[in-house]
C-alpha atoms as a PDB file:
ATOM      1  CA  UNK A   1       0.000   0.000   0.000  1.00  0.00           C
ATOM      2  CA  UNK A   2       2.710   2.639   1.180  1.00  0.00           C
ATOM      3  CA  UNK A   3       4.515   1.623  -2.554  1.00  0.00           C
ATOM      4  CA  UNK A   4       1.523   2.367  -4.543  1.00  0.00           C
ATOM      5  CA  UNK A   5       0.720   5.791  -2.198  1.00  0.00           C
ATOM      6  CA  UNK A   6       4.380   7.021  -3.418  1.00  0.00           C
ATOM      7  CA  UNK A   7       4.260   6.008  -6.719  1.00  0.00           C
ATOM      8  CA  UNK A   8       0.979   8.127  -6.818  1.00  0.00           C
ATOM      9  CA  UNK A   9       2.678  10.834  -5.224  1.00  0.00           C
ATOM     10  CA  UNK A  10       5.708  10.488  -7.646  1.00  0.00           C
ATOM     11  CA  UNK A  11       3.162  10.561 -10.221  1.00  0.00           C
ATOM     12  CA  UNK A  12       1.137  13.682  -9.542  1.00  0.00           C
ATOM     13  CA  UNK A  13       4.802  15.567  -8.908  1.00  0.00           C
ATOM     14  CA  UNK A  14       5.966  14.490 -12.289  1.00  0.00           C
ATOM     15  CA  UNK A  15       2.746  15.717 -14.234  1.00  0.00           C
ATOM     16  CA  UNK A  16       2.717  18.925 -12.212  1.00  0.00           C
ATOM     17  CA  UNK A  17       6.480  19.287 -13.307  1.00  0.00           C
ATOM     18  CA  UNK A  18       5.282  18.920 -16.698  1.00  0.00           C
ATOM     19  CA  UNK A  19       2.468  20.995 -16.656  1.00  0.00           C
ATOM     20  CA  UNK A  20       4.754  23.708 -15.136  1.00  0.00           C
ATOM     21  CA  UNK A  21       7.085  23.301 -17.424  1.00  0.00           C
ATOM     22  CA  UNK A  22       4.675  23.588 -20.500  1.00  0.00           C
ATOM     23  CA  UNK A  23       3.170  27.256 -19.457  1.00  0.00           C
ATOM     24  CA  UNK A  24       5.891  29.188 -18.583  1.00  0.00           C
ATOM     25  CA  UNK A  25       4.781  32.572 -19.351  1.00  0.00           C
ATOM     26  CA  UNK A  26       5.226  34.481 -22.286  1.00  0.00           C
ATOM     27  CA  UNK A  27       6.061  38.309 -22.870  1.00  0.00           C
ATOM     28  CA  UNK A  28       3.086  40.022 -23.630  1.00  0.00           C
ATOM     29  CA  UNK A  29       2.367  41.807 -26.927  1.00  0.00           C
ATOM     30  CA  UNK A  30       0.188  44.948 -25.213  1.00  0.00           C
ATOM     31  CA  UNK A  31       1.427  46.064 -21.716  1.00  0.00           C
ATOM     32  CA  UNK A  32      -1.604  48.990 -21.693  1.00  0.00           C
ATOM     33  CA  UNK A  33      -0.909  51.603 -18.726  1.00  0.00           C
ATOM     34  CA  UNK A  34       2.255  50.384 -16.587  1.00  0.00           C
ATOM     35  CA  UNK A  35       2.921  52.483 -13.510  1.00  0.00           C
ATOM     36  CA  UNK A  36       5.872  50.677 -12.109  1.00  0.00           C
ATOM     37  CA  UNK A  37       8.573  48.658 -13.437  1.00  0.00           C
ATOM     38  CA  UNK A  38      10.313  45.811 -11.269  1.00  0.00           C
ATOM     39  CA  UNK A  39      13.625  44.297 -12.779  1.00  0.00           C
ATOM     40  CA  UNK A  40      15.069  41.759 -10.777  1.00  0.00           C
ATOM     41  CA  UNK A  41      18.875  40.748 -10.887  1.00  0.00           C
ATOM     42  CA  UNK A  42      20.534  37.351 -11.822  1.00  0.00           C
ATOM     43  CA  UNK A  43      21.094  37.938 -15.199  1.00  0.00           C
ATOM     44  CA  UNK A  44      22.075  40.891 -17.542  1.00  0.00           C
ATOM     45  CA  UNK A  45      19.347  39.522 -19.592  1.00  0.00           C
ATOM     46  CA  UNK A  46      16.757  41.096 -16.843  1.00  0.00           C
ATOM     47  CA  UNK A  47      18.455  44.372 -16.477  1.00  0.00           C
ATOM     48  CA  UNK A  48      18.750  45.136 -20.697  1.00  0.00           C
ATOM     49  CA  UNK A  49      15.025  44.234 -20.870  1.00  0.00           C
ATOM     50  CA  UNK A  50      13.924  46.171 -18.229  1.00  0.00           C
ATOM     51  CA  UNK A  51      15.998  49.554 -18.705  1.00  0.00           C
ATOM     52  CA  UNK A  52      14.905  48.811 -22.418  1.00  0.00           C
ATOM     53  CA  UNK A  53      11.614  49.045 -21.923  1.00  0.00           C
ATOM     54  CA  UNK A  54      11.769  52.083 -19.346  1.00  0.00           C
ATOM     55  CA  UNK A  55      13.862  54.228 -21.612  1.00  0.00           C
ATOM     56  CA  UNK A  56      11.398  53.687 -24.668  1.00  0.00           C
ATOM     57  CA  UNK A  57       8.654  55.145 -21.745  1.00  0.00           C
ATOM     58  CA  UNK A  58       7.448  52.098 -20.099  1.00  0.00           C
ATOM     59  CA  UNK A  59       6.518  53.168 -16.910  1.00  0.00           C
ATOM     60  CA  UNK A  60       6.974  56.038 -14.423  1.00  0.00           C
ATOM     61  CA  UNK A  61       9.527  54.399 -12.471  1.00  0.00           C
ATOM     62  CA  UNK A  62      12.081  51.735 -12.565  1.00  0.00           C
ATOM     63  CA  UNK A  63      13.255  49.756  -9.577  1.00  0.00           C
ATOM     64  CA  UNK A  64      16.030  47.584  -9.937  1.00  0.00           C
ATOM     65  CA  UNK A  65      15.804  44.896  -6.537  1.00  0.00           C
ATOM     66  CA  UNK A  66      18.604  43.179  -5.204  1.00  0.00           C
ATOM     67  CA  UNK A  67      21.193  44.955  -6.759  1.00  0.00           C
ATOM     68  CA  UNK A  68      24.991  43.970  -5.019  1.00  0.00           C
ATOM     69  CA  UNK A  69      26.030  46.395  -2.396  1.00  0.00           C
ATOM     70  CA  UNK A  70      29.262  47.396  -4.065  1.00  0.00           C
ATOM     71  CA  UNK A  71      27.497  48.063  -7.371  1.00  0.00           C
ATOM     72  CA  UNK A  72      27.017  51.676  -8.144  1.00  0.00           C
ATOM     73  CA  UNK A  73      24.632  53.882  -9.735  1.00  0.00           C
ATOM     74  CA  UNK A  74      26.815  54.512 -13.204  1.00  0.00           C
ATOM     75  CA  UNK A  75      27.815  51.168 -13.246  1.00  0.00           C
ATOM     76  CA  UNK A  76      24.749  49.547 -13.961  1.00  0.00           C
ATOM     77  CA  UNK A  77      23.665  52.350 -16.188  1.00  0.00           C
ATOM     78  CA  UNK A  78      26.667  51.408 -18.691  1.00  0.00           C
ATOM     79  CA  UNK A  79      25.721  47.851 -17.646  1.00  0.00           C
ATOM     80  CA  UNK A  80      22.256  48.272 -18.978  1.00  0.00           C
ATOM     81  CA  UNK A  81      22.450  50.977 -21.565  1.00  0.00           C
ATOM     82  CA  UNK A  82      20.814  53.312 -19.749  1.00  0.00           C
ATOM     83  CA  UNK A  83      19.503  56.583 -20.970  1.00  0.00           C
ATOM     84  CA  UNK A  84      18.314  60.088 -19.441  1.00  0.00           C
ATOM     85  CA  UNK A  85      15.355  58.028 -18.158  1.00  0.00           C
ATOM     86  CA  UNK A  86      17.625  56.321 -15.583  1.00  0.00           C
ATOM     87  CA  UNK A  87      19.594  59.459 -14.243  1.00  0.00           C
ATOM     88  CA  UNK A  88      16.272  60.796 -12.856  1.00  0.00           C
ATOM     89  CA  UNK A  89      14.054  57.679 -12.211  1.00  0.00           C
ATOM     90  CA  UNK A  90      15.686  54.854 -11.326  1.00  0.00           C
ATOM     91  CA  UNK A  91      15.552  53.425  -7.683  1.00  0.00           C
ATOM     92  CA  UNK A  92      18.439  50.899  -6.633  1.00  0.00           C
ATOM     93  CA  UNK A  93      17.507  48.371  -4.049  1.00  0.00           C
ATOM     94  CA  UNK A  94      20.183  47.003  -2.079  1.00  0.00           C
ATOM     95  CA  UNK A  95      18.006  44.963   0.668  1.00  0.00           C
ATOM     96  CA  UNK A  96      17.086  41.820  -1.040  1.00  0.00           C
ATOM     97  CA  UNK A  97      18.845  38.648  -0.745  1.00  0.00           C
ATOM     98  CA  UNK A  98      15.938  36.522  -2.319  1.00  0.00           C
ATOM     99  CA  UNK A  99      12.704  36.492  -4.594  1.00  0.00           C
ATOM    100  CA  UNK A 100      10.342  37.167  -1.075  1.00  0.00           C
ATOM    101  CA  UNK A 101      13.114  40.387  -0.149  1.00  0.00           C
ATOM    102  CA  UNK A 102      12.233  41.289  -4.021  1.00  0.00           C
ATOM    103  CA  UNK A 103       9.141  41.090  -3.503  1.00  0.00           C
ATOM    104  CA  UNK A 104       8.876  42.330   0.068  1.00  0.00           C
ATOM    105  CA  UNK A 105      11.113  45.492  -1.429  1.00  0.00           C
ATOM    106  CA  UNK A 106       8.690  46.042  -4.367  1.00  0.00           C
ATOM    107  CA  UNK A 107       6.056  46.920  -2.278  1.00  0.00           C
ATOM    108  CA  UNK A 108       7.279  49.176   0.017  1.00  0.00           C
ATOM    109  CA  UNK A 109       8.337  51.374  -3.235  1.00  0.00           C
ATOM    110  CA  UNK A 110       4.963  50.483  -4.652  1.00  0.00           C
ATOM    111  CA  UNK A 111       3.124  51.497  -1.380  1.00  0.00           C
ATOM    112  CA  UNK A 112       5.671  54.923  -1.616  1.00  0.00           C
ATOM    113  CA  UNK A 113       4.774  55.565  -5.229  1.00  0.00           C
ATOM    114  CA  UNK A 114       1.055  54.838  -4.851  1.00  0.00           C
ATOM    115  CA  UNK A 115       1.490  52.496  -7.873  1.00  0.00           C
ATOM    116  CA  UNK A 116      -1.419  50.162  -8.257  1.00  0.00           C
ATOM    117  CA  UNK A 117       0.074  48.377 -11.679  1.00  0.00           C
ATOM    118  CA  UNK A 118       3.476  46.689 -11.889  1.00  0.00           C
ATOM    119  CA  UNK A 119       5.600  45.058 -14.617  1.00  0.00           C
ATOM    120  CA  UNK A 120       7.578  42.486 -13.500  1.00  0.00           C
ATOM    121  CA  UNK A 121      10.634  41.860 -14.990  1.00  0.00           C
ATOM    122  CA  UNK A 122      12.952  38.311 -14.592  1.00  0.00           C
ATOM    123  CA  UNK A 123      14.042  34.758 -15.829  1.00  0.00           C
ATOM    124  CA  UNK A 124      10.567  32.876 -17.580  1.00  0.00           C
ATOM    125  CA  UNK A 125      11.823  29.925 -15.661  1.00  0.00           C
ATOM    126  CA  UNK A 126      11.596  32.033 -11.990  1.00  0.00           C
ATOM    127  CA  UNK A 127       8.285  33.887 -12.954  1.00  0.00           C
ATOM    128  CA  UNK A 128       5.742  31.853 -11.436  1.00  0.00           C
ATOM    129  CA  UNK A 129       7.399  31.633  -8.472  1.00  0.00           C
ATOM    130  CA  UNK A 130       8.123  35.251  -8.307  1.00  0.00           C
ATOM    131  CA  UNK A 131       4.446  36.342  -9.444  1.00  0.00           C
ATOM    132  CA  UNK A 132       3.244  34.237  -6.194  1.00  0.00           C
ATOM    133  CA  UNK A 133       5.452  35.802  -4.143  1.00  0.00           C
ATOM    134  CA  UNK A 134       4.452  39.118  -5.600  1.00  0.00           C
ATOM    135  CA  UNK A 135       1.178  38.778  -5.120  1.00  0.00           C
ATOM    136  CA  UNK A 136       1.307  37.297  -1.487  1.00  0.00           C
ATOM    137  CA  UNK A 137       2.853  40.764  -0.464  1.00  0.00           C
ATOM    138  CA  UNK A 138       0.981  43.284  -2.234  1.00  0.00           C
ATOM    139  CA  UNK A 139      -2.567  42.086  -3.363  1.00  0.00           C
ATOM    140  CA  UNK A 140      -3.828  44.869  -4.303  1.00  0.00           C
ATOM    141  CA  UNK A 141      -1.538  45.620  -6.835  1.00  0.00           C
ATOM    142  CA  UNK A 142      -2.116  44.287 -10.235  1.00  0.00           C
ATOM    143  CA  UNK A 143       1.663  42.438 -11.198  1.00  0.00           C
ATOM    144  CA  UNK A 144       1.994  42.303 -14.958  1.00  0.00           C
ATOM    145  CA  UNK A 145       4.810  39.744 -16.111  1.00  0.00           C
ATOM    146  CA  UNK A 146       7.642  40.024 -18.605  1.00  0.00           C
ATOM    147  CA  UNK A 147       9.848  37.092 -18.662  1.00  0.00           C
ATOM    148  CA  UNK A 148      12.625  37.085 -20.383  1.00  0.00           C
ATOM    149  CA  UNK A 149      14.782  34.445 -21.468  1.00  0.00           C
ATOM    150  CA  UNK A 150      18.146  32.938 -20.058  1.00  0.00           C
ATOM    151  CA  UNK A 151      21.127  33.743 -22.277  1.00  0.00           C
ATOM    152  CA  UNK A 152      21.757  30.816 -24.392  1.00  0.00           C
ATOM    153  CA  UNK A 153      19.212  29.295 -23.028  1.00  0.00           C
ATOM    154  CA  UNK A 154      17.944  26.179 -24.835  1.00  0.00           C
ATOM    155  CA  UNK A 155      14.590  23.635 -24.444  1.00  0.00           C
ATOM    156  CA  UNK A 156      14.712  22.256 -21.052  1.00  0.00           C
ATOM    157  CA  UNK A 157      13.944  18.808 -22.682  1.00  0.00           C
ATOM    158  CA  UNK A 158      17.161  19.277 -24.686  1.00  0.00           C
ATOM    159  CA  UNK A 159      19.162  20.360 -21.910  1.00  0.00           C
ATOM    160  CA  UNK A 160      20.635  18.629 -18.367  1.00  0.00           C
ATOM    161  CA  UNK A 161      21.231  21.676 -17.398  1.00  0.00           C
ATOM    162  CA  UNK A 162      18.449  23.476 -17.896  1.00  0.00           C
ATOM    163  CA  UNK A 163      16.273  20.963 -16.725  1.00  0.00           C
ATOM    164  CA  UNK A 164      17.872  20.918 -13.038  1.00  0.00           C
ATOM    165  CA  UNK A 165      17.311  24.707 -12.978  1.00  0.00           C
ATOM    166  CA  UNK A 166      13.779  24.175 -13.788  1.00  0.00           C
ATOM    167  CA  UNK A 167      13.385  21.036 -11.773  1.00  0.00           C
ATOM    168  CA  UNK A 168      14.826  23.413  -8.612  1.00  0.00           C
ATOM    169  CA  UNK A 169      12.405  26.310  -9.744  1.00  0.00           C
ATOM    170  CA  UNK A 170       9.699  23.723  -9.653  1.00  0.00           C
ATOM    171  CA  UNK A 171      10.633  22.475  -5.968  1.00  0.00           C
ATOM    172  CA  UNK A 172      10.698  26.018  -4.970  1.00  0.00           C
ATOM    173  CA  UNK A 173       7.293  27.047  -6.268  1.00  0.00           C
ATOM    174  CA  UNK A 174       5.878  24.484  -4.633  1.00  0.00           C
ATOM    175  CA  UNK A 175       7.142  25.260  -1.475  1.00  0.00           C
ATOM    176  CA  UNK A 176       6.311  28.974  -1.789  1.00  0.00           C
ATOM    177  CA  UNK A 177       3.085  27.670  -2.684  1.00  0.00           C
ATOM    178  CA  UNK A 178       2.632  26.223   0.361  1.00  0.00           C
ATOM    179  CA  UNK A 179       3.737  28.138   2.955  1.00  0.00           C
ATOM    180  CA  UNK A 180       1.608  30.923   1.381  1.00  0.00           C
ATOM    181  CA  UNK A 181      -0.996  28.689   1.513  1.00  0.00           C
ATOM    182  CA  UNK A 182      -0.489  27.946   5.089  1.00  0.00           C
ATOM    183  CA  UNK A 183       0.235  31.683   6.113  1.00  0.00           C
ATOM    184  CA  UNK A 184       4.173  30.373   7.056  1.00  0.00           C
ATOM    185  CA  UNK A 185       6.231  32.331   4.111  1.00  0.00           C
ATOM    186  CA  UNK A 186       9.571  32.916   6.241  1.00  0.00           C
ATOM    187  CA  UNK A 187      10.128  36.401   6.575  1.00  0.00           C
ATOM    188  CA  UNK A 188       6.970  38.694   7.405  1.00  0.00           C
ATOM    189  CA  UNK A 189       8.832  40.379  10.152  1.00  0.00           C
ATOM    190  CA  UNK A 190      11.990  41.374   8.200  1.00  0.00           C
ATOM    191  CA  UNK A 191      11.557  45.346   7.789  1.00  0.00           C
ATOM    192  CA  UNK A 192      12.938  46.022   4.372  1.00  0.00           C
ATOM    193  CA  UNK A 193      14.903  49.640   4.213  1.00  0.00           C
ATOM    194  CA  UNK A 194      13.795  51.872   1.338  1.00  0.00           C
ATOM    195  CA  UNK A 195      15.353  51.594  -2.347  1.00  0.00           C
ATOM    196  CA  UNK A 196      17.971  54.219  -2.912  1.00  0.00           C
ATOM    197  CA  UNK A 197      16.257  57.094  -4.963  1.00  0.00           C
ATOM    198  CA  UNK A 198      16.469  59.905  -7.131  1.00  0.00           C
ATOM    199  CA  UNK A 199      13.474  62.579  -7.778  1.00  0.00           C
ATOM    200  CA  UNK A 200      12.566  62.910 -11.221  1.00  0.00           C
ATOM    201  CA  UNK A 201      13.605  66.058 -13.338  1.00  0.00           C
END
């Protein structure tokens, strides 16, 4: 009995994997009215997109969340290929050490900004979990995605690699799932200082 109750359970997980796996999100072709944009770091890929969209006049604001503490200001403007737009409204978050700090920092510059509609900007493989944690922190605030794709990043089906990142990403969501479910996510007391600012022009 205890065989056949894990091979069930082994089951379900590798279905859900699947299903996860099939409907990853996709970029949309109409953003409509953004307010706020969100880039998260791990990849360069994240930052171009992001300042790319926010110079062409995507937003009123871009925060960049869980930048490294000994990155500066002009730095990740050459990084990024940043314009005027990011001399006068870009906000540099230096608190986060994971997706919930990301999220957790996110709102308290949404809540600051009165922004009510959010584009969110990271990895397609770490958007769901990121758009749960999003939401579990700010639910009032409508969190548009736009993932973005891995450099060289190839069909997980193709790739070891790439399927152990996804596999992990998988895990994770589930927990996050979870605990959100359960009112545990780790971390609701952690005050989360304000992103580094500069007033518009």
């Amino acid at each position: 009995m205890f065989r056949w109750i894990v091979l069930v359970l082994v089951c379900l997980y590798a279905i859900g994997f699947l299903v996860f796996a099939g409907n990853l999100p996709r970029a949309p072709h109409k953003l409509g009215h953004i307010e706020g944009v969100v880039a998260l770091t791990g990849g360069e890929q994240r930052l171009d997109a992001a300042v790319a969209l926010f110079e062409k006049g995507v937003g009123e604001r871009l925060l960049i969340s869980g930048v490294n503490p000994q990155a500066t200001r002009d730095e990740l403007k050459k990084l990024s290929h940043g314009g005027k737009r990011f001399d006068c409204c870009v906000d540099l978050g230096y608190a986060a050490e994971d997706t919930f700090g990301n999220a957790r920092e996110a709102a308290a510059w949404a809540r600051f900004h009165h922004f009510s509609r959010i584009l969110l900007v990271t990895a397609r493989y770490h958007m769901p979990r990121s758009i749960a944690e999003f939401h579990d922190v700010m639910p009032g605030v409508a969190i548009i995605p736009y993932p973005v794709d891995a450099e060289n990043s190839k069909s997980w089906w193709n790739d070891l690699r790439s399927l152990r990142v996804l596999h992990s990403e998988y895990a994770k969501y589930l927990a996050v799932t979870a605990l959100t479910a359960a009112g545990l996510e780790p971390g609701l007391d952690r005050g989360v200082p304000p992103a580094e600012s500069r007033p518009a022009s």
